[in-house]
Protein backbone atom coordinates (compact mmCIF):
# COMPACT_ATOMS: atom_id res chain seq x y z
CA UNK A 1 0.00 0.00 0.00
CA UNK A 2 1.14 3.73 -1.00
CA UNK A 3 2.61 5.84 1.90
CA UNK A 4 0.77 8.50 3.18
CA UNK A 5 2.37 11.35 5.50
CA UNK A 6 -0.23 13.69 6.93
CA UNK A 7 0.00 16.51 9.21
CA UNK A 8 -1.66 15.97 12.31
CA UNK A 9 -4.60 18.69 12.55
CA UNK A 10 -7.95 17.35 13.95
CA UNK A 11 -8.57 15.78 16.80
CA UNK A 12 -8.71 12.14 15.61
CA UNK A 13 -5.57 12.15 14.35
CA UNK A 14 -4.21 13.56 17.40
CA UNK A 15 -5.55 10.74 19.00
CA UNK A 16 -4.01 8.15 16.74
CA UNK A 17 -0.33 10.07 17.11
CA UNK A 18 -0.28 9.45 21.07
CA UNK A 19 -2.07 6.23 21.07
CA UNK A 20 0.80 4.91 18.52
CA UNK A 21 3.79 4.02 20.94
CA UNK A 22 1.36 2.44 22.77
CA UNK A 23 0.53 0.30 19.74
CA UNK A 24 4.24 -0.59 18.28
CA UNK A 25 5.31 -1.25 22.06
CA UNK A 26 2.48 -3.80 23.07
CA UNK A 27 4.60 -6.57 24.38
CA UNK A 28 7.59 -4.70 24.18
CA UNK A 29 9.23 -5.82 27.54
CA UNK A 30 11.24 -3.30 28.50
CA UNK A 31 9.29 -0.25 27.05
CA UNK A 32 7.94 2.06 29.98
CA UNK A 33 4.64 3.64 29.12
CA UNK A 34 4.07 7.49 29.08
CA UNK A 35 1.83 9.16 31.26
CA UNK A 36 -1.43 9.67 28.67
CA UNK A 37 -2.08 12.78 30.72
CA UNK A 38 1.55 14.49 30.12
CA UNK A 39 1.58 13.46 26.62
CA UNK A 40 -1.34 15.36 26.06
CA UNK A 41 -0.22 18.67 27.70
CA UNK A 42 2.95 18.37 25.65
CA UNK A 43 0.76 19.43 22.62
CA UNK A 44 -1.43 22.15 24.36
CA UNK A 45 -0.25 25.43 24.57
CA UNK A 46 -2.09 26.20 27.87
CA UNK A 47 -0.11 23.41 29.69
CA UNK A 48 3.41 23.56 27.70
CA UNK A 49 4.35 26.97 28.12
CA UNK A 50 7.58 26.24 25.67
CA UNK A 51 4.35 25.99 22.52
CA UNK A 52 3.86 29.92 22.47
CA UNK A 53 7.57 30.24 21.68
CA UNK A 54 7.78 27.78 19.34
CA UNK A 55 7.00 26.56 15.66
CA UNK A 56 5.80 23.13 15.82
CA UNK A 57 4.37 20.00 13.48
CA UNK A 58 3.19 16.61 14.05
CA UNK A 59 3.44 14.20 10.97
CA UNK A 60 1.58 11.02 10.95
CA UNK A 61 3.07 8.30 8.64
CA UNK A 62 -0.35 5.79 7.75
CA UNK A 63 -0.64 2.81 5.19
CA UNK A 64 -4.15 1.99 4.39
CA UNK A 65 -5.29 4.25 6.55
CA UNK A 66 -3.38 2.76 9.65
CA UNK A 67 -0.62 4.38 11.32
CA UNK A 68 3.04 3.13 11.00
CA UNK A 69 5.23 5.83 11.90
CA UNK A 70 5.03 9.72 13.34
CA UNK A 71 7.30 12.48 14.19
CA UNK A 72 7.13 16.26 16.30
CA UNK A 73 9.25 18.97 14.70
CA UNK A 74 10.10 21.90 16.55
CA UNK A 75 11.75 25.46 16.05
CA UNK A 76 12.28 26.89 19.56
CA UNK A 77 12.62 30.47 18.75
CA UNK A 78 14.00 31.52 22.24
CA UNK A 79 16.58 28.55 22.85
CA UNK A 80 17.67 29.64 18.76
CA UNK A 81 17.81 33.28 20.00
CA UNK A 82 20.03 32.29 23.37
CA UNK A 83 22.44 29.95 21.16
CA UNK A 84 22.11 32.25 17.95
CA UNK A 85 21.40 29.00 15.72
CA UNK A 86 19.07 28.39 13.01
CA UNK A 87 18.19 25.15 14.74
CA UNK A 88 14.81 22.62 14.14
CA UNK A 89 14.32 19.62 16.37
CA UNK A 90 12.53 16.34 16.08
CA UNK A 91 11.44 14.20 18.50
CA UNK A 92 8.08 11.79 19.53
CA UNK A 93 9.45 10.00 17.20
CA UNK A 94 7.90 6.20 16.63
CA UNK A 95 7.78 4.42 13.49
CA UNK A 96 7.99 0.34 12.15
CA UNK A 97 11.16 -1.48 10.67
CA UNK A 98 10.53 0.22 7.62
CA UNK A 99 13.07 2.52 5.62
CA UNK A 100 10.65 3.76 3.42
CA UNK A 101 8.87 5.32 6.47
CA UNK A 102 10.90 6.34 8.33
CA UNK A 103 12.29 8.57 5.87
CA UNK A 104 9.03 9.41 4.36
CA UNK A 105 8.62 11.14 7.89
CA UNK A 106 12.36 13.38 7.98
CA UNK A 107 12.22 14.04 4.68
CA UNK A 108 8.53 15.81 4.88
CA UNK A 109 10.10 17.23 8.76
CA UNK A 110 13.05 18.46 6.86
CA UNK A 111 11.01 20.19 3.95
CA UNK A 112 8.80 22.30 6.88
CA UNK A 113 11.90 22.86 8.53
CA UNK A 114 14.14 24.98 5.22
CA UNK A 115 10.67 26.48 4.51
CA UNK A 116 10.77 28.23 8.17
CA UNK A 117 14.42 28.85 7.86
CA UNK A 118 16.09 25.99 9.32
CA UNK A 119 19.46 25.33 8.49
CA UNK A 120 20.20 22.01 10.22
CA UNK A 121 18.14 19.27 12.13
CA UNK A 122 18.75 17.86 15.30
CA UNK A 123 17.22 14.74 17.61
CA UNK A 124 15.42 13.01 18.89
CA UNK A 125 15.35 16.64 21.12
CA UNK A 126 12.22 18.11 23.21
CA UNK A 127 12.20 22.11 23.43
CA UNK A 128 14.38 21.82 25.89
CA UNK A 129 17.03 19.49 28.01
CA UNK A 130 14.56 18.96 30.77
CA UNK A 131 12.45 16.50 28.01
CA UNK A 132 13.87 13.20 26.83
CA UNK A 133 16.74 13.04 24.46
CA UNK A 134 18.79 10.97 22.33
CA UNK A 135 17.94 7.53 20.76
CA UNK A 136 19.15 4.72 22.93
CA UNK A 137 22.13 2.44 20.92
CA UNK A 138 23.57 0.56 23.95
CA UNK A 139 22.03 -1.26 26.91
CA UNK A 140 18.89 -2.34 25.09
CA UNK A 141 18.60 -5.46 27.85
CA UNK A 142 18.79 -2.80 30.47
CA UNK A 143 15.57 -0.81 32.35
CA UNK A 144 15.40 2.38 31.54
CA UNK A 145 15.10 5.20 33.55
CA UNK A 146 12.41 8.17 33.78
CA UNK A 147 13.06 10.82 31.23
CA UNK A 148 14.95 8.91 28.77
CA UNK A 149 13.62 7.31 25.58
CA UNK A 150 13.85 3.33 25.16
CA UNK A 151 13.60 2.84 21.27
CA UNK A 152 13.67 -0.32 19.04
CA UNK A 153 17.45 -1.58 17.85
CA UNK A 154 16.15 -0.49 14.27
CA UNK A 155 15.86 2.90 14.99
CA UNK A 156 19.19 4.59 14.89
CA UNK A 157 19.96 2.40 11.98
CA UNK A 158 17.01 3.74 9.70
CA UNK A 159 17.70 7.22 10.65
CA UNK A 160 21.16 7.26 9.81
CA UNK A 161 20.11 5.43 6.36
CA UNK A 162 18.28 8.89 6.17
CA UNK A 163 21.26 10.80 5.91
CA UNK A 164 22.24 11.62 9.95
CA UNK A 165 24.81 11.19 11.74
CA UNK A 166 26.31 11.34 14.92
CA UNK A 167 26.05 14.78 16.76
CA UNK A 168 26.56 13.91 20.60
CA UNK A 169 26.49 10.78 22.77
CA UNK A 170 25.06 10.44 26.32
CA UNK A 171 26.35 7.98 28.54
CA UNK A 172 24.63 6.02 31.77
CA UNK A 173 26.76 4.62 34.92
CA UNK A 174 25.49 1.74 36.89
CA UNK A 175 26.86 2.41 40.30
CA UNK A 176 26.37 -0.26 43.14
CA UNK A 177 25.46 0.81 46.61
CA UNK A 178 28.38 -0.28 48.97
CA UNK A 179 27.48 -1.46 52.31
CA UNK A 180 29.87 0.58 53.76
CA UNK A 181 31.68 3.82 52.19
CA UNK A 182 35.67 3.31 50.97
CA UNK A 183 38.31 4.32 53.04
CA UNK A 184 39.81 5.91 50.67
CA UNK A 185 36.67 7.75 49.65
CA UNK A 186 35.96 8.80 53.24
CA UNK A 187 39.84 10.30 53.23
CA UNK A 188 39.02 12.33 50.11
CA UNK A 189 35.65 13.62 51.85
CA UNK A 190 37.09 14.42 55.15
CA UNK A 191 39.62 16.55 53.16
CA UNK A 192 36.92 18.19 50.89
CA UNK A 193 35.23 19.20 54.30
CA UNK A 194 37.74 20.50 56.13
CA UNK A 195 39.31 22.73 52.82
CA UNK A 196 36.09 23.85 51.25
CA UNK A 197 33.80 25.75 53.72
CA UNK A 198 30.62 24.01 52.65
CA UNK A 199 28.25 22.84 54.58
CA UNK A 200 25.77 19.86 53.37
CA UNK A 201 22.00 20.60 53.49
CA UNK A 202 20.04 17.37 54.12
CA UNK A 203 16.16 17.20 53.98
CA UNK A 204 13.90 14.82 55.66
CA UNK A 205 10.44 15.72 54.34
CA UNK A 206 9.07 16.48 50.98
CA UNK A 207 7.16 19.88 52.13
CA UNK A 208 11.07 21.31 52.92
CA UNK A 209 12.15 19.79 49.84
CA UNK A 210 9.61 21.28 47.69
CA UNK A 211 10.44 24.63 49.00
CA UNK A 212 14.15 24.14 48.00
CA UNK A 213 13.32 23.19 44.23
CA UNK A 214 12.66 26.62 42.82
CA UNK A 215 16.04 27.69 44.22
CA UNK A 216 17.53 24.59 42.97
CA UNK A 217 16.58 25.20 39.39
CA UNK A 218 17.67 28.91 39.37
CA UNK A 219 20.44 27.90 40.31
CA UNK A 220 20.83 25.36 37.64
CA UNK A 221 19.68 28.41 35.01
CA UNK A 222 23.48 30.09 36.48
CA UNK A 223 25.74 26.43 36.39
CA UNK A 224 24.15 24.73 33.04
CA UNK A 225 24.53 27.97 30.42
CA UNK A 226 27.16 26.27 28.71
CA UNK A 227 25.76 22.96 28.47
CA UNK A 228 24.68 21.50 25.16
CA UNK A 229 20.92 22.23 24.27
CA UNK A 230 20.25 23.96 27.50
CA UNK A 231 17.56 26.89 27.79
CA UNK A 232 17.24 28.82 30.80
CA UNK A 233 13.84 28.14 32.48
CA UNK A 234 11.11 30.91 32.98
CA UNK A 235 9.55 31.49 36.67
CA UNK A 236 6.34 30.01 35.58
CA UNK A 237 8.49 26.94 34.18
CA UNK A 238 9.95 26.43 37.55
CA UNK A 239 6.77 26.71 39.04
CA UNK A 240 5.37 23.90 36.69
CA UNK A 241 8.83 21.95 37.35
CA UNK A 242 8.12 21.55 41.11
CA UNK A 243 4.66 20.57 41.26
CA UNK A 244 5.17 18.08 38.59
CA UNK A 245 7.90 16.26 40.39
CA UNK A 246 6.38 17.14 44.18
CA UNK A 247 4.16 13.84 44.53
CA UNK A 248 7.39 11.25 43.50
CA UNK A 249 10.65 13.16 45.70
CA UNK A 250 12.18 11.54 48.42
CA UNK A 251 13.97 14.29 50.75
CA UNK A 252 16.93 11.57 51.20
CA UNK A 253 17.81 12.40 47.49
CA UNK A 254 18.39 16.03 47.73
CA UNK A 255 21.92 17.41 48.85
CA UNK A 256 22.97 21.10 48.26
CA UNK A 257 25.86 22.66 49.46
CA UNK A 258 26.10 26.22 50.60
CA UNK A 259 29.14 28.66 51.30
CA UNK A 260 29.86 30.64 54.43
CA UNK A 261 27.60 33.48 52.99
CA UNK A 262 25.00 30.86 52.79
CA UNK A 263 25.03 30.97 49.09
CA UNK A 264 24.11 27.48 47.23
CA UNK A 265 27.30 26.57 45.50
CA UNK A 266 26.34 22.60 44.56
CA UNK A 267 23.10 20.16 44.22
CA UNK A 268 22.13 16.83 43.30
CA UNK A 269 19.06 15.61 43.32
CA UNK A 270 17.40 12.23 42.70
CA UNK A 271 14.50 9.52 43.05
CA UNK A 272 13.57 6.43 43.47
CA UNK A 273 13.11 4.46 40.32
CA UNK A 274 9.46 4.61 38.95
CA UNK A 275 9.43 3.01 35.78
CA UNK A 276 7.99 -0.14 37.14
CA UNK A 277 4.84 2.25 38.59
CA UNK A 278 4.98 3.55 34.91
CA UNK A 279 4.45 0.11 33.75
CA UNK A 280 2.04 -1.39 35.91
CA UNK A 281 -0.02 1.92 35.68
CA UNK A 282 -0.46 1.67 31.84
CA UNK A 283 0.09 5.57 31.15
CA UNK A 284 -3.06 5.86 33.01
CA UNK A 285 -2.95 8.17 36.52
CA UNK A 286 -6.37 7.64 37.45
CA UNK A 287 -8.63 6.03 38.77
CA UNK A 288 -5.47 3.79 40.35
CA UNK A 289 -2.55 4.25 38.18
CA UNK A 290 -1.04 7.26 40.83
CA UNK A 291 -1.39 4.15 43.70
CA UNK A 292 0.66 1.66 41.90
CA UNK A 293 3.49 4.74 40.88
CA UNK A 294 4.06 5.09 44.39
CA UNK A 295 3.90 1.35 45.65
CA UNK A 296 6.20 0.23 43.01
CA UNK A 297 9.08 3.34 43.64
CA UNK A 298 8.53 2.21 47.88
CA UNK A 299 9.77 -1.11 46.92
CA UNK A 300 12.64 0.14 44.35
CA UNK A 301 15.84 -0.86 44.40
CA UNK A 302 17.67 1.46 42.31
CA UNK A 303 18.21 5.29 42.66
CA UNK A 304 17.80 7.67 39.51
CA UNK A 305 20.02 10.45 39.76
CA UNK A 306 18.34 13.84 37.62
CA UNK A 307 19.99 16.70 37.84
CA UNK A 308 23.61 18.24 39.82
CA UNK A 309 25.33 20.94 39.49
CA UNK A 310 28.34 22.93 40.90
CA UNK A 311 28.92 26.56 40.34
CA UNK A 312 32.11 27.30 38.50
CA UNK A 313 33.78 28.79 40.97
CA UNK A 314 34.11 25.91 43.53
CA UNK A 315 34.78 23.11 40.46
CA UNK A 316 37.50 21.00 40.71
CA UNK A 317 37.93 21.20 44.99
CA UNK A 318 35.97 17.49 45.40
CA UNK A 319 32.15 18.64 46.34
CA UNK A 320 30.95 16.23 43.89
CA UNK A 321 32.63 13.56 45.82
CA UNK A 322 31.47 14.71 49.07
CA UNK A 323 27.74 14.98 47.69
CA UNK A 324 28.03 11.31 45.84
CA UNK A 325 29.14 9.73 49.28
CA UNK A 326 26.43 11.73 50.90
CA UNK A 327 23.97 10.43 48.82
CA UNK A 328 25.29 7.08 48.75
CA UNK A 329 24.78 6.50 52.49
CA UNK A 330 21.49 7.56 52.13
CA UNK A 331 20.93 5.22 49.35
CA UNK A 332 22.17 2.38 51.35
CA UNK A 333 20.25 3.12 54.17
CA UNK A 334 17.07 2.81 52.68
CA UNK A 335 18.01 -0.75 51.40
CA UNK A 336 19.02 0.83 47.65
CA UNK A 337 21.34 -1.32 45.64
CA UNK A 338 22.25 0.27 42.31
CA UNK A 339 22.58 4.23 41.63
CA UNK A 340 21.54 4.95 37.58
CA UNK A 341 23.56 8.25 36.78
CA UNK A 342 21.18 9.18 34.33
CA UNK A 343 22.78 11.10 31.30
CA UNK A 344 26.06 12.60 31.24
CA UNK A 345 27.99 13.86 28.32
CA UNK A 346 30.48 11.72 26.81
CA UNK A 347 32.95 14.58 26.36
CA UNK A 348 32.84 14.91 30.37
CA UNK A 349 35.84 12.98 31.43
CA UNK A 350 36.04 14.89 35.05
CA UNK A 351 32.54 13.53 35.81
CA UNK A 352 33.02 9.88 34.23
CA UNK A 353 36.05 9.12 35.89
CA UNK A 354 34.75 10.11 39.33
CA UNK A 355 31.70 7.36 38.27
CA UNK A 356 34.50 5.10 37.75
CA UNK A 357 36.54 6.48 41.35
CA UNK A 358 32.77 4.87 42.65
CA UNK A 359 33.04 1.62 40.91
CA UNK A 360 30.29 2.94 38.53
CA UNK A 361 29.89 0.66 34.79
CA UNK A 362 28.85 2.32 31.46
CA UNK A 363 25.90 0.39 30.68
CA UNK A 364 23.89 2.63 28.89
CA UNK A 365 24.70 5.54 25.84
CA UNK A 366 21.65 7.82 23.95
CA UNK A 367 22.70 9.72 20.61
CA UNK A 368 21.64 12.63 19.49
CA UNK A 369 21.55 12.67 15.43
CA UNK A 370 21.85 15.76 13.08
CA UNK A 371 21.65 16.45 9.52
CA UNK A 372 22.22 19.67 7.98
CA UNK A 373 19.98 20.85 5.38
């Protein structure tokens, strides 16, 4: 049957372009349902306050009148303004082993993109860094973790038979939980104490915690400027940020450090793992889909690390250690086994050989693809 690529416009073909992962991945093992309700505010303007800034497009690839394949392009006009780019995005991306779909979809994406003045292509990329990036091309027999994208094998392969190629990689530690912390680790923390002038904020319930966040992620807006794909995140953002993430924290996953002054100068932050909650709850919150989220991340086993930072001017003088041991202990005592790092830049060699200091594995690496057009 002919290919047919169709921009997504009413509200029946909305439907069918977040109802398709759920179709491809039936039976797909290790695939972790989206939240329905999320997936749905991603496309409304009144709930995804990036959509006013943006141009956007949803393509639907069908064959007889059945999807196979679809694709979100974006043009963030602010993040294009901060890095002075002529940048589109694509992302949502889903489609079946099929070449002649999959670049049915990027070639139509790329078309919309040079008529609105694009001048390269870039993904799989959200409007920002807080959304899920980069195809996964190692550690398909692992879990993933929340906010990343677990794709088919086929994937990468068919894109880059579409003319991308590698822009950046992402890389995943598996760190295990030691029963009791290294002596030589607790040397190099007793001497990042004693030199540095920090002190370590710990929080024990989620009410503190919550009030923490906002200054957490302005303070990420200062530390993460130069990071690939960042854009600095609005007030209301931040506002949306914390209540989002308020019902699944655990206050034994935040650590900041603060100077003398009192002045934040480091985070990291973390959660329990909820993908199995994801799972079990079927992208569905209610009526008990928000009950078996939290059940399943009480009995988890492995902590997700999300977001750190450590302002420039106290780099290199061992806080991450101290925070990593710190969190760590916590870990352990609430019967954790395995830390997830989540994603970290490949180019980062401070960061992945302190992984490695902790006995940390690669075991898991997203690419980001680009094309220029």
């Amino acid at each position: 049957m002919a290919l047919e690529i169709r921009e997504v416009v009413s509200k029946r073909e909305r439907r069918l372009f977040l109802e398709l992962p759920f179709t491809l991945h039936e039976g797909h093992a290790l695939w972790v349902p989206p939240l329905r309700l999320f997936e749905k505010h991603y496309l409304d303007p009144r709930k995804n306050l990036q959509l006013p800034n943006s141009k956007v497009i949803c393509l639907l690839a069908l064959r007889g009148g059945k999807p196979v394949g679809r694709v979100m392009g974006i043009i963030n006009r602010k993040l294009n303004e901060y890095w002075r780019m002529k940048q589109a995005r694509f992302c949502n991306f889903e489609a079946i082993d099929d070449p002649e779909v999959v670049r049915g979809l990027l070639d139509t994406l790329e078309d919309w993109a040079r008529a609105e003045g694009a001048d390269h292509m870039v993904g799989p990329l959200g409007f920002s860094n807080q959304d899920p990036q980069g195809f996964l091309v190692e550690g398909f027999e692992e879990r993933p973790s929340i906010g990343t994208i677990y794709n088919f094998p086929y994937i990468p392969a068919l894109v880059e038979k579409a003319g991308y190629a590698k822009e950046i990689d992402y890389v995943t530690y598996k760190v295990p939980i030691p029963r009791d912390v290294p002596e030589t680790l607790q040397k190099i923390v007793e001497r990042v104490e004693k030199r540095a002038a920090v002190e370590l904020l710990e929080f024990e319930n989620r009410a503190d915690v919550r009030k923490m966040l906002p200054t957490v992620l302005r303070f990420m807006n200062e530390t993460y400027s130069e990071i690939y794909g960042f854009l600095p995140l609005s007030d209301e953002i931040i506002q949306k940020t914390v209540q989002r993430y308020a019902h699944i924290i655990d206050p034994q996953f935040l650590k900041v450090l603060r100077n003398e002054q009192g002045d934040m100068v480091a985070f990291i932050f973390g959660i329990k793992d909820v993908t199995e909650g994801f799972k079990q709850a079927r992208g569905r919150l209610f009526p008990l889909g928000y009950f078996k989220l939290l059940l399943q991340q009480k009995k988890s086993k492995r902590l997700d690390l999300l977001l750190g930072a450590i302002h420039e001017d106290y780099r290199g003088r061992g806080l991450d250690m101290l925070m990593a041991v710190s969190m760590l202990r916590s870990a352990h005592d609430l019967g954790m086994e395995i830390v997830d790092t989540h994603h970290e830049l490949e180019s980062n060699r401070l960061v992945r050989a302190e992984m490695e200091r902790l006995g940390g594995v690669l075991y898991k690496r997203h690419r980001i693809y680009r094309k220029d057009l």
